[in-house]
Every structure is written in C-alpha cells, then in structure tokens.
C-alpha atoms as a PDB file:
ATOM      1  CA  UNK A   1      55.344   5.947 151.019  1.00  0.00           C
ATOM      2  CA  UNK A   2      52.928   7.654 153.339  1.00  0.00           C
ATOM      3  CA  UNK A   3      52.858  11.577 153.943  1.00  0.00           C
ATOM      4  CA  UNK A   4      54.868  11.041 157.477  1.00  0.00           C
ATOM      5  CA  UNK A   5      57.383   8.506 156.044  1.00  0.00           C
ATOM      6  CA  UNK A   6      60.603   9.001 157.448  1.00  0.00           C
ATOM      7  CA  UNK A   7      63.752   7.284 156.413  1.00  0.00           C
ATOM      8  CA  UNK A   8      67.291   7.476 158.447  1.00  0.00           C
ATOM      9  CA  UNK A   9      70.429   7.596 156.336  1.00  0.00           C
ATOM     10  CA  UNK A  10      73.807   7.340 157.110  1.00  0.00           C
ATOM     11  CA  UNK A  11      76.122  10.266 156.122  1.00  0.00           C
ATOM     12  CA  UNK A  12      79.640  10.465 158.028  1.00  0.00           C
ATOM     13  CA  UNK A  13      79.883   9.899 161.176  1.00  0.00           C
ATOM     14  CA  UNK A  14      76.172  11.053 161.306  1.00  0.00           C
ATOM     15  CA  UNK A  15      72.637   9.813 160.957  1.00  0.00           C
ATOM     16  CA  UNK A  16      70.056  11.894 159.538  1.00  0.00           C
ATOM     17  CA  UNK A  17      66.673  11.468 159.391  1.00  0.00           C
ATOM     18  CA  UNK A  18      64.466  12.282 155.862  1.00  0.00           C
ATOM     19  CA  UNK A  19      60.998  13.288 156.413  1.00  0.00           C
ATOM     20  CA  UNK A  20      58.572  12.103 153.229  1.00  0.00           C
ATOM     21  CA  UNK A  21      61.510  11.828 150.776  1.00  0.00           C
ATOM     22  CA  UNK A  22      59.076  10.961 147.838  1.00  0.00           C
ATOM     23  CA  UNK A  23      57.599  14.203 148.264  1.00  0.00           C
ATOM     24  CA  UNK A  24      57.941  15.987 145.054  1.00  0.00           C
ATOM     25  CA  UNK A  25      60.212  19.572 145.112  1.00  0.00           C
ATOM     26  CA  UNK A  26      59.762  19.614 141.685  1.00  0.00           C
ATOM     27  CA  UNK A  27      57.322  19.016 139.525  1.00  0.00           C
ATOM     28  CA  UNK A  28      57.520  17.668 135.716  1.00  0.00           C
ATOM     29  CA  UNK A  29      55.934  18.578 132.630  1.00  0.00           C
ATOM     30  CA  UNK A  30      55.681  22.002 130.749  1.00  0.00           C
ATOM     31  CA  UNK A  31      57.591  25.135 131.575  1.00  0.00           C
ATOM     32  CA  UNK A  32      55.903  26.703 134.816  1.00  0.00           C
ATOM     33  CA  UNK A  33      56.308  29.790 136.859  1.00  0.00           C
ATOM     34  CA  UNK A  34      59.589  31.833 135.287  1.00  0.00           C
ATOM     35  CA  UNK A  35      60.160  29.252 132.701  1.00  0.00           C
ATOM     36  CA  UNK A  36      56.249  29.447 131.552  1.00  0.00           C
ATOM     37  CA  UNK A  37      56.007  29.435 127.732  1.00  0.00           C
ATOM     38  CA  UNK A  38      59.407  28.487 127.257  1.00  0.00           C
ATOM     39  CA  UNK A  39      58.200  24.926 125.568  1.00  0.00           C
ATOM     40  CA  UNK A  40      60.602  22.816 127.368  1.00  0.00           C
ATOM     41  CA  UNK A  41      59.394  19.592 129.103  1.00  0.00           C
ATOM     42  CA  UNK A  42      60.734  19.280 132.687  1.00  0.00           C
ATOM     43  CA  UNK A  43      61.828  16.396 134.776  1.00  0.00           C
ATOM     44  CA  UNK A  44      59.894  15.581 138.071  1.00  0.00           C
ATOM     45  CA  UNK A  45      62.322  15.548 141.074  1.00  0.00           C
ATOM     46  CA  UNK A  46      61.353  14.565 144.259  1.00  0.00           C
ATOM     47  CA  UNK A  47      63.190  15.428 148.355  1.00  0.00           C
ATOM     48  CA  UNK A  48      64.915  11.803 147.352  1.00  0.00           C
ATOM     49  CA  UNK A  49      66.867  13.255 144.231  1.00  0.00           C
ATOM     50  CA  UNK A  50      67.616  16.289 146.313  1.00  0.00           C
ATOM     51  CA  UNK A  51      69.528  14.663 148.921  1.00  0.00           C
ATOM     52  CA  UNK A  52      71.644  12.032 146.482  1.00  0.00           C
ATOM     53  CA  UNK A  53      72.049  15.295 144.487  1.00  0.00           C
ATOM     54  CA  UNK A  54      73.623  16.761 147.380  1.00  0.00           C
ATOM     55  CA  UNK A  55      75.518  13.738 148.935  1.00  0.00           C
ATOM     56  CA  UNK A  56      77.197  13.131 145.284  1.00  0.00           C
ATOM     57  CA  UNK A  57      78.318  16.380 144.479  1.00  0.00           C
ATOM     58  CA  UNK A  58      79.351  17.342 148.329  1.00  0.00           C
ATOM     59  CA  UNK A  59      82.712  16.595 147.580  1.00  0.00           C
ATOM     60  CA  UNK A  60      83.229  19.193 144.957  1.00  0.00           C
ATOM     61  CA  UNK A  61      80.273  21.964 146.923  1.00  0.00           C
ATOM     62  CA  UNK A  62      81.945  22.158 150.320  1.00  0.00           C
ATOM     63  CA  UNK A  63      84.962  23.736 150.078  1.00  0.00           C
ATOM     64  CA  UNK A  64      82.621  26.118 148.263  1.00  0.00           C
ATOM     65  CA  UNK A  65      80.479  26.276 151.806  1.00  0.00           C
ATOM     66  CA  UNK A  66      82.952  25.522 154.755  1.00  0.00           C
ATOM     67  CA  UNK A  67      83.347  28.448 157.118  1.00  0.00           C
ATOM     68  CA  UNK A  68      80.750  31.051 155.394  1.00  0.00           C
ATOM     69  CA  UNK A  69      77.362  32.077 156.609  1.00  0.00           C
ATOM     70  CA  UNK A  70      74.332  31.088 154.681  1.00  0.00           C
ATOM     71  CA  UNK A  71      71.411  32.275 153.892  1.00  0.00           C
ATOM     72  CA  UNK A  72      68.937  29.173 153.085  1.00  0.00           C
ATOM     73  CA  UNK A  73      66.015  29.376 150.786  1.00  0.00           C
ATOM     74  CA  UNK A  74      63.586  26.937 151.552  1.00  0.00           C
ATOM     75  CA  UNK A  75      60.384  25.846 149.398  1.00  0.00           C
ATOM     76  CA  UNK A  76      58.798  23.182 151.985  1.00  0.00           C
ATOM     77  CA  UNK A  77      55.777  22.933 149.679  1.00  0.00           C
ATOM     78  CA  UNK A  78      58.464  22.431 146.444  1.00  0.00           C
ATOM     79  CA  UNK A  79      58.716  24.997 144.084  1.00  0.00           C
ATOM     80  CA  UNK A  80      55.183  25.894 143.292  1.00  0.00           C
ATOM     81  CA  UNK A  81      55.212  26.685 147.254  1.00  0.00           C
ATOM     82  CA  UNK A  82      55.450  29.547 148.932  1.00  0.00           C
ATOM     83  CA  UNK A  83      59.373  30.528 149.655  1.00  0.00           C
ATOM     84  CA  UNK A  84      61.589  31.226 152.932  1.00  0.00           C
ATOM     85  CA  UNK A  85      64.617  32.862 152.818  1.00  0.00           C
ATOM     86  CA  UNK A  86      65.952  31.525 156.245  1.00  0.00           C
ATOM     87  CA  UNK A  87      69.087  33.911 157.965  1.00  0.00           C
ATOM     88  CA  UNK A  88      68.752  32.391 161.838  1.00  0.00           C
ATOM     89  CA  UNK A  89      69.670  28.425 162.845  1.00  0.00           C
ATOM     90  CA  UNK A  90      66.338  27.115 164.603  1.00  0.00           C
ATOM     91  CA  UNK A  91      66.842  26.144 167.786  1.00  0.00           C
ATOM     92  CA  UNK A  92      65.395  22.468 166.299  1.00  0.00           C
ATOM     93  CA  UNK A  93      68.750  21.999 164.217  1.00  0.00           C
ATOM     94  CA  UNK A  94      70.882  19.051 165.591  1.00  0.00           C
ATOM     95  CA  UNK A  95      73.511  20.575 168.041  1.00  0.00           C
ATOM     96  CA  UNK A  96      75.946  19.248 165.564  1.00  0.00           C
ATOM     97  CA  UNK A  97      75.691  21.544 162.782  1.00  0.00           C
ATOM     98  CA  UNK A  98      78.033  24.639 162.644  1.00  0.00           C
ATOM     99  CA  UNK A  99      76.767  28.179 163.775  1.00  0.00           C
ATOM    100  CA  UNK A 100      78.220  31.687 163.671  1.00  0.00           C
ATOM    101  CA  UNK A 101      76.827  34.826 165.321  1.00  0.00           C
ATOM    102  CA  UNK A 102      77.327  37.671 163.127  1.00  0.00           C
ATOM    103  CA  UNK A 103      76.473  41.378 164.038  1.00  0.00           C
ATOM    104  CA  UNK A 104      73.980  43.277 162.532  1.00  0.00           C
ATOM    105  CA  UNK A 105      72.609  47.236 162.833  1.00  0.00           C
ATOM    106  CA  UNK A 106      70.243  46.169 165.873  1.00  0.00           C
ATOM    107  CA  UNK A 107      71.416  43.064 167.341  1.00  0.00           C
ATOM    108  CA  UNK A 108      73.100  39.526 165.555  1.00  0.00           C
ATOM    109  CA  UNK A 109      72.368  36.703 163.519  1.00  0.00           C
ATOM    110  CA  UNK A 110      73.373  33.096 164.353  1.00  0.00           C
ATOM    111  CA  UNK A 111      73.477  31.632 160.676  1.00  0.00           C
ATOM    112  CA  UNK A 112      73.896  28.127 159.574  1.00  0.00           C
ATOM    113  CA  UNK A 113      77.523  26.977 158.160  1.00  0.00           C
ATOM    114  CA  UNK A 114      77.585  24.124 156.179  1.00  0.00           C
ATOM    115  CA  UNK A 115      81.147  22.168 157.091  1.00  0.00           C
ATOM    116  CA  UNK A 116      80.284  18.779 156.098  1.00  0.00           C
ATOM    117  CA  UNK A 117      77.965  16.366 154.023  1.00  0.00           C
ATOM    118  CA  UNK A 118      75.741  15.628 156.716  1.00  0.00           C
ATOM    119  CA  UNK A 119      74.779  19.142 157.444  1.00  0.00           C
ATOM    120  CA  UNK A 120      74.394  19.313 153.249  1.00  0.00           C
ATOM    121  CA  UNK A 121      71.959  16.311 153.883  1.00  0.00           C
ATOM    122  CA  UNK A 122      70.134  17.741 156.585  1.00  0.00           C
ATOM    123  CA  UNK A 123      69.243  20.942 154.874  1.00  0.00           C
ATOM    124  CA  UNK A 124      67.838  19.554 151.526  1.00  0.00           C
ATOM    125  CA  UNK A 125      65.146  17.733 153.898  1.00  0.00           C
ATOM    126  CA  UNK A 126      64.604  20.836 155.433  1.00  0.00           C
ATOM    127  CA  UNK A 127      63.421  21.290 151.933  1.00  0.00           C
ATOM    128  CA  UNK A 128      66.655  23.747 151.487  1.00  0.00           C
ATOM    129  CA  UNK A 129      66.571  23.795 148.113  1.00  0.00           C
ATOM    130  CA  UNK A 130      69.490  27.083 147.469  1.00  0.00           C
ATOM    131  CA  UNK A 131      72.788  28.075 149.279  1.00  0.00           C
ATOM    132  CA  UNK A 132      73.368  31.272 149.345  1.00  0.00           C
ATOM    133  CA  UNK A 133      76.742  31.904 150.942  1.00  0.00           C
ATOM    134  CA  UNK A 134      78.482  35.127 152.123  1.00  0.00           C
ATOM    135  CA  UNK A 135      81.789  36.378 150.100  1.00  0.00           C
ATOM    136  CA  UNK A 136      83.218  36.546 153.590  1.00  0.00           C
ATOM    137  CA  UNK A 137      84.213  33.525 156.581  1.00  0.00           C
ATOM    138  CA  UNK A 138      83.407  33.145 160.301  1.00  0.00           C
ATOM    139  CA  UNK A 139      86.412  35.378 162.077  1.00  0.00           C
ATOM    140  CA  UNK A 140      86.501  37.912 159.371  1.00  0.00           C
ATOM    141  CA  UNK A 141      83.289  38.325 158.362  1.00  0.00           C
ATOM    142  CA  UNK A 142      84.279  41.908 157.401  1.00  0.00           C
ATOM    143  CA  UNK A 143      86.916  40.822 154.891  1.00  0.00           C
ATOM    144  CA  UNK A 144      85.478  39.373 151.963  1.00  0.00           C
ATOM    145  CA  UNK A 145      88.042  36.184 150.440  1.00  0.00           C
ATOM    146  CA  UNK A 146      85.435  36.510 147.724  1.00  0.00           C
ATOM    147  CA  UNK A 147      84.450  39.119 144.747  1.00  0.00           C
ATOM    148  CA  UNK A 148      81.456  39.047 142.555  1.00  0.00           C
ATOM    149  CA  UNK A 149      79.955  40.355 139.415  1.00  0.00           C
ATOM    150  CA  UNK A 150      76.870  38.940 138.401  1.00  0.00           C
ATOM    151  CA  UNK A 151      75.798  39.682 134.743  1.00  0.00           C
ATOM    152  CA  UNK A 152      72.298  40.315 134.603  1.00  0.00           C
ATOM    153  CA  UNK A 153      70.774  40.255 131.149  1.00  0.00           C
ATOM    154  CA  UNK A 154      68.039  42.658 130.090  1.00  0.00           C
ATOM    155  CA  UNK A 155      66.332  39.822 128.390  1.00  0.00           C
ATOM    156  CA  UNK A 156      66.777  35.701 128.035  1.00  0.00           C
ATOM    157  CA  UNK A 157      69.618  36.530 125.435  1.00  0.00           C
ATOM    158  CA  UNK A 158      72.851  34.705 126.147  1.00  0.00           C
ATOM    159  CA  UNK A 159      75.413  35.670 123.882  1.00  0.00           C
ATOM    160  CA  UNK A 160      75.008  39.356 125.451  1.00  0.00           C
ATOM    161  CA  UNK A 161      76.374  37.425 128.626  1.00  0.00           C
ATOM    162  CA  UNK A 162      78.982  35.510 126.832  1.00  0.00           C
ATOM    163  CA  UNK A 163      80.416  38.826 125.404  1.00  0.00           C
ATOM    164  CA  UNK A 164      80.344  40.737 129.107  1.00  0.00           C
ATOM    165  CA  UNK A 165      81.547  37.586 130.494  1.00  0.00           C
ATOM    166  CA  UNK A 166      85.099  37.850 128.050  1.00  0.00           C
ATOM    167  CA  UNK A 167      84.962  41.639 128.702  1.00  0.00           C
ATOM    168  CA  UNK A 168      84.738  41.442 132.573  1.00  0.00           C
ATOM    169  CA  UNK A 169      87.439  38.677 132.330  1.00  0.00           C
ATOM    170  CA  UNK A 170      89.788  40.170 130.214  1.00  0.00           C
ATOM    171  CA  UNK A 171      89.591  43.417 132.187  1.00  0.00           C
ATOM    172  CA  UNK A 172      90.291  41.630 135.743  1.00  0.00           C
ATOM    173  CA  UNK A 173      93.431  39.467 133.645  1.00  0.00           C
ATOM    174  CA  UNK A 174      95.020  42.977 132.892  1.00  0.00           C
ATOM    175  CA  UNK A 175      95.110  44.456 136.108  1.00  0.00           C
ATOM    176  CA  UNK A 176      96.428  40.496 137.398  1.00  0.00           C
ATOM    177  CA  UNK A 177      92.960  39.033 138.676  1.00  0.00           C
ATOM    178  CA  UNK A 178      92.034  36.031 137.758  1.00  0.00           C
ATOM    179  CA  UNK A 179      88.387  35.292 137.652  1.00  0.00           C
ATOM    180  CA  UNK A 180      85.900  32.160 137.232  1.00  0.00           C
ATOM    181  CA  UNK A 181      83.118  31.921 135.633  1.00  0.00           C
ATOM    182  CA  UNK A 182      79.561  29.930 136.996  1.00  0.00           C
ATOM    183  CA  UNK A 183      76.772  29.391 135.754  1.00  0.00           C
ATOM    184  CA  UNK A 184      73.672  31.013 138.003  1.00  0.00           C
ATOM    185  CA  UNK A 185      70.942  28.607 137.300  1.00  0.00           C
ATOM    186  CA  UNK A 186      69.066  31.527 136.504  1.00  0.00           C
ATOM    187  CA  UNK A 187      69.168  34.025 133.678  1.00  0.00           C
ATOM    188  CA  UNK A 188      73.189  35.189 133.721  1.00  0.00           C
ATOM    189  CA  UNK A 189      76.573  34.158 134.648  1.00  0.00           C
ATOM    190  CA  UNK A 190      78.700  35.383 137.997  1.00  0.00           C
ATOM    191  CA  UNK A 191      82.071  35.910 137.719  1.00  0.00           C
ATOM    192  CA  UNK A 192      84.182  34.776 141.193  1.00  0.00           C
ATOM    193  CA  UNK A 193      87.221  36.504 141.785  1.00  0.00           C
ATOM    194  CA  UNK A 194      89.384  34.796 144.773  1.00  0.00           C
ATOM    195  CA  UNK A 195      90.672  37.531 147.221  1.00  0.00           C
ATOM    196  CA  UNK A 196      93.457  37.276 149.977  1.00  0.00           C
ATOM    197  CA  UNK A 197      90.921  38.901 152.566  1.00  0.00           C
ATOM    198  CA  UNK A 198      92.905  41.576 153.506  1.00  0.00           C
ATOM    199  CA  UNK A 199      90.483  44.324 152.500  1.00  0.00           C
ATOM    200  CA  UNK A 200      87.181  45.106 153.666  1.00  0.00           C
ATOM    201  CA  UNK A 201      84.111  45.274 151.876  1.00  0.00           C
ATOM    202  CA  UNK A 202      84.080  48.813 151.461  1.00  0.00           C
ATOM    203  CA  UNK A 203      87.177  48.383 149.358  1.00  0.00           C
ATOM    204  CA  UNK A 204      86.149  45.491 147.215  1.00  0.00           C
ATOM    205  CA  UNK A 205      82.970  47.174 146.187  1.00  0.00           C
ATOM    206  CA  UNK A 206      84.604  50.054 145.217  1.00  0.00           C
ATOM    207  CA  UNK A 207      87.211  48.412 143.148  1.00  0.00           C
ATOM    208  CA  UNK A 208      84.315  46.154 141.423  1.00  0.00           C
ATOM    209  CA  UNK A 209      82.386  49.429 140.914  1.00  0.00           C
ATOM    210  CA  UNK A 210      85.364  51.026 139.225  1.00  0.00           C
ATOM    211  CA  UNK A 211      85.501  48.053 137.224  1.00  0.00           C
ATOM    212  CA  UNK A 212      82.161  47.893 135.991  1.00  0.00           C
ATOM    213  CA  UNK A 213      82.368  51.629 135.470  1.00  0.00           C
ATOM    214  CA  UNK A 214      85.170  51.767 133.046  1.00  0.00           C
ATOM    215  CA  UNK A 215      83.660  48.861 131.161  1.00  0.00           C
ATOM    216  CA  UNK A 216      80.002  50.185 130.850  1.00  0.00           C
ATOM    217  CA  UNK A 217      81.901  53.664 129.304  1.00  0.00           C
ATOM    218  CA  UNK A 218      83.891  52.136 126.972  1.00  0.00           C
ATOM    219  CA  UNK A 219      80.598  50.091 125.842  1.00  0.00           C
ATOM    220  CA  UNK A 220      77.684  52.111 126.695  1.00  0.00           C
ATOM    221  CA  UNK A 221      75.419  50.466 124.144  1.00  0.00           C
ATOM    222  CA  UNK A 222      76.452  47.193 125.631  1.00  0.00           C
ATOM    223  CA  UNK A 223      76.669  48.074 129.352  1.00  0.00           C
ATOM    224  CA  UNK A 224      75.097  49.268 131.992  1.00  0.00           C
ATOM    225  CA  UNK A 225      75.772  50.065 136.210  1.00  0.00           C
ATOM    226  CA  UNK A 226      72.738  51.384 136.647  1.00  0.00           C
ATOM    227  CA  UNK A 227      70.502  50.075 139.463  1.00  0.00           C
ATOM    228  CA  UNK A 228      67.466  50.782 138.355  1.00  0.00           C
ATOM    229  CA  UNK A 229      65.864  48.594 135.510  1.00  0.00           C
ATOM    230  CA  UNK A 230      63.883  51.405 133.916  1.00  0.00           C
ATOM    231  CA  UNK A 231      67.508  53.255 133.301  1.00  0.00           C
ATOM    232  CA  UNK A 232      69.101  49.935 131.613  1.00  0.00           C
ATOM    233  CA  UNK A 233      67.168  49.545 128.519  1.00  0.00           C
ATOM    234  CA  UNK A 234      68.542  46.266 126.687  1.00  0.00           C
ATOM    235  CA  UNK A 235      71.636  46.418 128.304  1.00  0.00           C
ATOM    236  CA  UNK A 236      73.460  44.354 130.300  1.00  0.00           C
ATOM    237  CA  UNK A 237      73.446  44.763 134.349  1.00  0.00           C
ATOM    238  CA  UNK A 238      77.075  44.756 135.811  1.00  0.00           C
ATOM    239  CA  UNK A 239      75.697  43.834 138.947  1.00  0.00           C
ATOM    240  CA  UNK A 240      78.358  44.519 141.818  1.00  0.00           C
ATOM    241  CA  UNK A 241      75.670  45.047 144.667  1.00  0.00           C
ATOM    242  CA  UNK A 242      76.449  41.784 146.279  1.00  0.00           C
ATOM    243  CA  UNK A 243      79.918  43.129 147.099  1.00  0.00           C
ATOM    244  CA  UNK A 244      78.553  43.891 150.533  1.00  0.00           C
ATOM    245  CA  UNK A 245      78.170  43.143 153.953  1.00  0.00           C
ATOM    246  CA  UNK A 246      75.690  40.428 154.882  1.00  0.00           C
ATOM    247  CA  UNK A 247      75.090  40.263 151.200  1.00  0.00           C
ATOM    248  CA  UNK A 248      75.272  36.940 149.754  1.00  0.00           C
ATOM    249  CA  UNK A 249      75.659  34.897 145.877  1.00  0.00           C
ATOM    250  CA  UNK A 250      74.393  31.358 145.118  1.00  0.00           C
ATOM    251  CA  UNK A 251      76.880  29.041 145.902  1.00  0.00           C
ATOM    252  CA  UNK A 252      78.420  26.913 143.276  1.00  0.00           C
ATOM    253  CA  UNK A 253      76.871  23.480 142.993  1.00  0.00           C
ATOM    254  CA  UNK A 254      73.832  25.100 144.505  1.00  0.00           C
ATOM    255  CA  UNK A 255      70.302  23.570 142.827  1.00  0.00           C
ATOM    256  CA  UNK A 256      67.795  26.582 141.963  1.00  0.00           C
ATOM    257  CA  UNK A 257      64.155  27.121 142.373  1.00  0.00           C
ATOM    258  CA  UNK A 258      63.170  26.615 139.204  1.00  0.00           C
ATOM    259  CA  UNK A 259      61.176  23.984 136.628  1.00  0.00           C
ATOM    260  CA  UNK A 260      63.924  20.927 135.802  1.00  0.00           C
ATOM    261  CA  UNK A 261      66.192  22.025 139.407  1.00  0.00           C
ATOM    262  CA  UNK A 262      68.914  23.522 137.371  1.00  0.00           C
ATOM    263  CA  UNK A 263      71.971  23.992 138.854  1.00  0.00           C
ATOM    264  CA  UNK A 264      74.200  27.137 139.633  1.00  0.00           C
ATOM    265  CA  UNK A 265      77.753  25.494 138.192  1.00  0.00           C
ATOM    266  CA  UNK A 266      81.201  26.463 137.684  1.00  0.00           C
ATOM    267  CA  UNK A 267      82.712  26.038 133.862  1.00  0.00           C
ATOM    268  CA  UNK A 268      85.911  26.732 132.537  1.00  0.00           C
ATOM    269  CA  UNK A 269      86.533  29.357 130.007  1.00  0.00           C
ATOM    270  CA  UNK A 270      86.794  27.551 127.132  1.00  0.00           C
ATOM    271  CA  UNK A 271      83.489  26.286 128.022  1.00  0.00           C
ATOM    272  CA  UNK A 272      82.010  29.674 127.611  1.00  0.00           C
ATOM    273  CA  UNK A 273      82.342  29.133 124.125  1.00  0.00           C
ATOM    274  CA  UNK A 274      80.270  25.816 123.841  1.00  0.00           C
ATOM    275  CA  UNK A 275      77.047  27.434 121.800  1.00  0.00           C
ATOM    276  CA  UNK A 276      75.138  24.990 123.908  1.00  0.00           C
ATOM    277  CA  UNK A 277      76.084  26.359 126.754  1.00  0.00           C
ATOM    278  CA  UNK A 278      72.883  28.367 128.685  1.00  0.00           C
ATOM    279  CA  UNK A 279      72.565  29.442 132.557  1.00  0.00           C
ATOM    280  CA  UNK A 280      70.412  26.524 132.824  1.00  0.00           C
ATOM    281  CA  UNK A 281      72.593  23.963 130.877  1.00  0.00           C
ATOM    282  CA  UNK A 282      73.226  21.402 134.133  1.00  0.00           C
ATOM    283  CA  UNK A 283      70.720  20.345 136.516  1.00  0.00           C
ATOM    284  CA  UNK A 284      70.804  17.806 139.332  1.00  0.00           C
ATOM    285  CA  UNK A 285      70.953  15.269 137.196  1.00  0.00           C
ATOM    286  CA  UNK A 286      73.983  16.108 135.115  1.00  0.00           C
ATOM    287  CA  UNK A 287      75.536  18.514 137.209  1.00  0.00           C
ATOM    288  CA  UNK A 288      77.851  16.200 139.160  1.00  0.00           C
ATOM    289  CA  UNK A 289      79.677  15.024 136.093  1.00  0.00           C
ATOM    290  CA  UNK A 290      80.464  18.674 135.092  1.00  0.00           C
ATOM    291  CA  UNK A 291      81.671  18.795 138.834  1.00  0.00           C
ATOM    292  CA  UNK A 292      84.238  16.041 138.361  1.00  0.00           C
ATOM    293  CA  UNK A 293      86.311  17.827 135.679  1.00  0.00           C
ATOM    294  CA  UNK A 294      87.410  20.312 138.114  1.00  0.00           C
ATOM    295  CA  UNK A 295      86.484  23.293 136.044  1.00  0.00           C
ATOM    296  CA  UNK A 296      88.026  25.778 138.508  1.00  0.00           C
ATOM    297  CA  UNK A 297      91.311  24.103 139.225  1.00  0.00           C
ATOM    298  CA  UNK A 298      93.642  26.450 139.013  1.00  0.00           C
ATOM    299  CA  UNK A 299      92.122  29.367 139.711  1.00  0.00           C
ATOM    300  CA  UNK A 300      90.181  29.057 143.537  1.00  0.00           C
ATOM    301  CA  UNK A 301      92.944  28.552 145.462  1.00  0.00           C
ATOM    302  CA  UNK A 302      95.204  31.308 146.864  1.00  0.00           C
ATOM    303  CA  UNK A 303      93.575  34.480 146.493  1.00  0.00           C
ATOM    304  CA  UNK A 304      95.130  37.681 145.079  1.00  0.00           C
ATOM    305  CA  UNK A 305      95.442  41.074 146.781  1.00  0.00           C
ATOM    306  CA  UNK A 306      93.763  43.713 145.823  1.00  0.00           C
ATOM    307  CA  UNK A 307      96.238  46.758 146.315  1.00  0.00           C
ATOM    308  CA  UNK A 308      98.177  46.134 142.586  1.00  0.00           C
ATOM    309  CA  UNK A 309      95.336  45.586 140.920  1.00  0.00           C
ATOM    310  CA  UNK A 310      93.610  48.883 142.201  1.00  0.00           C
ATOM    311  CA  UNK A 311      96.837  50.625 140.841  1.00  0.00           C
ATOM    312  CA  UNK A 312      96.406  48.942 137.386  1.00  0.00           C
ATOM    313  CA  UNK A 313      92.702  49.503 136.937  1.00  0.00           C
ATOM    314  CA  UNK A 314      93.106  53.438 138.052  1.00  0.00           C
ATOM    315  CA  UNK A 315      95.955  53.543 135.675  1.00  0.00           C
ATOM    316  CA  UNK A 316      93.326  52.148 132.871  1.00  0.00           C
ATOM    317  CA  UNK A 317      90.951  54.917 134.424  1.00  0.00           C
ATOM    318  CA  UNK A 318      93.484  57.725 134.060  1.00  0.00           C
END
C-alpha cells in the first residue's frame, strides 16, 4: 500500500478514515529503546493491528474512558519517533468526537473524551498510541471517582511489586477499600481504588499519602514515599503523585510505547500470584482475551466513600 493509502472503515454509526494503515508503529526484532539488552524478540505491529486492537477490546476499554479527559500520547513516526503528549482537541477532529473545557492556572483546556469506539478508532490513526485518562469526569472534574497508587520499582524486579501490591491491598481491605490491581505496561503495577466522588482531590491525596506513609514506616527497608530517586535506594516508590488535579494514569486496556506494544491490563488478585505474571505479560495481541474474563468484576462499580476509611486508617496511624 502506498505512503498516502487511505482506507475508510465502518465503526458505529460512523465512518472513519485510516491514513497508511500498513505503516509500522512498531517495529520487530531485538529489544530496542527501554527494553534494549533485554534478549527478547519482538513482534512487528503495524497502524492496522492498532486499530483492530482497539475496535476488539473497546467493549471492555470504554467504560474505562467515557466521560474523563485525556491526555493522548502520540508517536506519528511509531515508537522509534519522536513523542507528543497531546492535552488540546485540534480543531481538525471530526465535530463528532466528545470535548470538555477544563480550567487551568492561566486559561482552559478543551481535551478529547473518548465515549465510543469510533472516537477509539480515530485516535489510534492519529497514531494515538496511549490513553491517559484523568481520575476525575466532565462536571466534576474536581472530584476524583478514581484513586491511584502506582508502584514504581527501583529496578526490573517484580516480586518487590508483587509484595507492595498485597501490602497496599491488604491495607486499603482493612480500612473497607477495595482496590484493583493493573498491569502498567511498563515497569510496575497501579492499584485503582473506585471512589464515590464526593471528595476533592486535596482529600484523596492526602488519604493516599497517609497510606503510603504508614506502610513505608512499618517497612522502611521495603518502602519508600520519597520523591526523589536519589533518596529511594532499592526501594520501592509508593507513587501517589497522580492523585492530583489535571494529573492523569494510563488507562486500562491502554497499548504502551514500547518494543512488542504491551498492554496496560487489569488482573485479578489471584492472578498476582501467577509467577509468569510481569508488567509486560499481555500485549495487543493477547490482551483482549485477558479482557474477556472480566478481571475487575466486582470491584469497579459503585465506589466507596472516603470519610470511614479516613477514620480507620488514622486509627491504624494512632
């Protein structure tokens, strides 16, 4: 297919044009770029495998995206390319795609919402290769539904996540908060706690900080909440920076930037166990079957409020 190929496909109610769809996002062969030296042979994906990535697992990655601003990372020249990380909707996108105006310190920010497959479709030929969503929705963009720690490993060691992982998620199912675990795609694992919205962000940061806190001094070998990397040593990050407003975490089902497209994906907790199991374990190619077990069911839907489990945790504080 020639460099302007374009191909119109039918999503919804919608038609959406794909611009060079054999163009190659991702490139196969040896470990590249962050996964250099790694001695894994990766898989060659092109804009094609992107979008029927996207269509398939849409399903199972909207209710994920409806109603939140997103930030969009794009790679137009694939992942060897230079990056964008894309806040404000071109005036170019079709009229049909969901905005939101959101303030900011010295003016607003129309973002891009993603309701619906076709808008999904659009964006991975926009060469949108990661989501990354807000914790909050359009109307209350100040009251996160959404609460986040991201375990950040000193080095490529997983079982150090595994262990935070049960540590975080035993903490949050004493003081009654259920949590999820995902998958980044990356290095670590987040752990998404559904929230009723009722509290601003200033409140949900400073619960997850408490959190994090208590944890990191009852296993300061283990543990760490400090920012900086040259304080950490080998520990563990408790990352609860994202906690924040305009801040933003990978969506699930979101593909990453990365040699073999891996795939940021929600997993059950007995899953956590799997010694298989790595942040890169699914990619667009497996991904969608791991999204068809419903790994979350359960534990996404109603969120909790936040008021009894701030009394339990300071009770745990002293």
């Amino acid at each position: 297919m020639s460099d302007d190929a374009v191909r119109t496909v039918r999503v919804g109610r919608r038609s959406v044009d794909l611009h060079r769809p054999d163009k190659v996002l991702f490139p196969g062969g040896a470990g590249r770029g962050p996964a250099a030296g790694d001695g894994r042979e990766y898989g060659e994906y092109t804009k094609d495998d992107l979008v029927a990535y996207y269509r398939a697992v849409a399903p199972f990655m909207l209710p994920h995206l409806r109603g939140r601003p997103l930030m969009l990372e794009r790679h137009p020249d694939g992942v060897d390319g230079p990056r964008f990380m894309q806040k404000n909707t071109p005036e170019h996108y079709p009229e049909w795609i969901t905005r939101v105006e959101v303030p900011k310190e010295d003016g607003t920010v129309r973002h891009t919402v993603c309701d619906d497959s076709a808008t999904l479709v659009f964006l991975a030929d926009q060469a949108c290769l990661t989501l990354h969503r807000w914790l909050s929705r359009a109307g209350r963009v100040d009251h996160p539904d959404l609460m986040i720690f991201d375990l950040d490993p000193a080095v490529d060691d997983f079982d150090t996540v595994r262990e935070a992982a049960r540590r975080v998620g035993e903490l949050l199912d004493e003081v009654g908060l259920p949590s999820a675990p995902m998958t980044t795609g990356s290095r670590g694992l987040h752990l998404v706690v559904p929230l009723n919205g009722h509290h601003d962000f200033d409140e949900v940061r400073a619960f997850a900080r408490d959190a994090a806190e208590l944890l990191a001094a009852e296993h300061p070998d283990r543990l760490t909440t400090a920012a900086r990397k040259k304080d950490r040593g080998d520990r563990l990050y408790l990352d609860v920076q994202r906690n924040a407003y305009a801040q933003t975490a990978v969506a699930p089902f979101t593909v990453r930037a990365l040699p073999g497209a891996p795939v940021a994906t929600p997993l059950t907790w007995e899953q956590l166990d799997d010694p298989g199991l790595g942040p890169r374990r699914w990619t667009i190619a497996d991904a969608v079957e791991q999204a068809r077990t419903h790994p979350w069911s359960g534990v996404t839907g109603r969120g909790r409020a936040l008021g009894p489990a701030r009394r339990r945790l300071d009770a745990l504080r002293g």
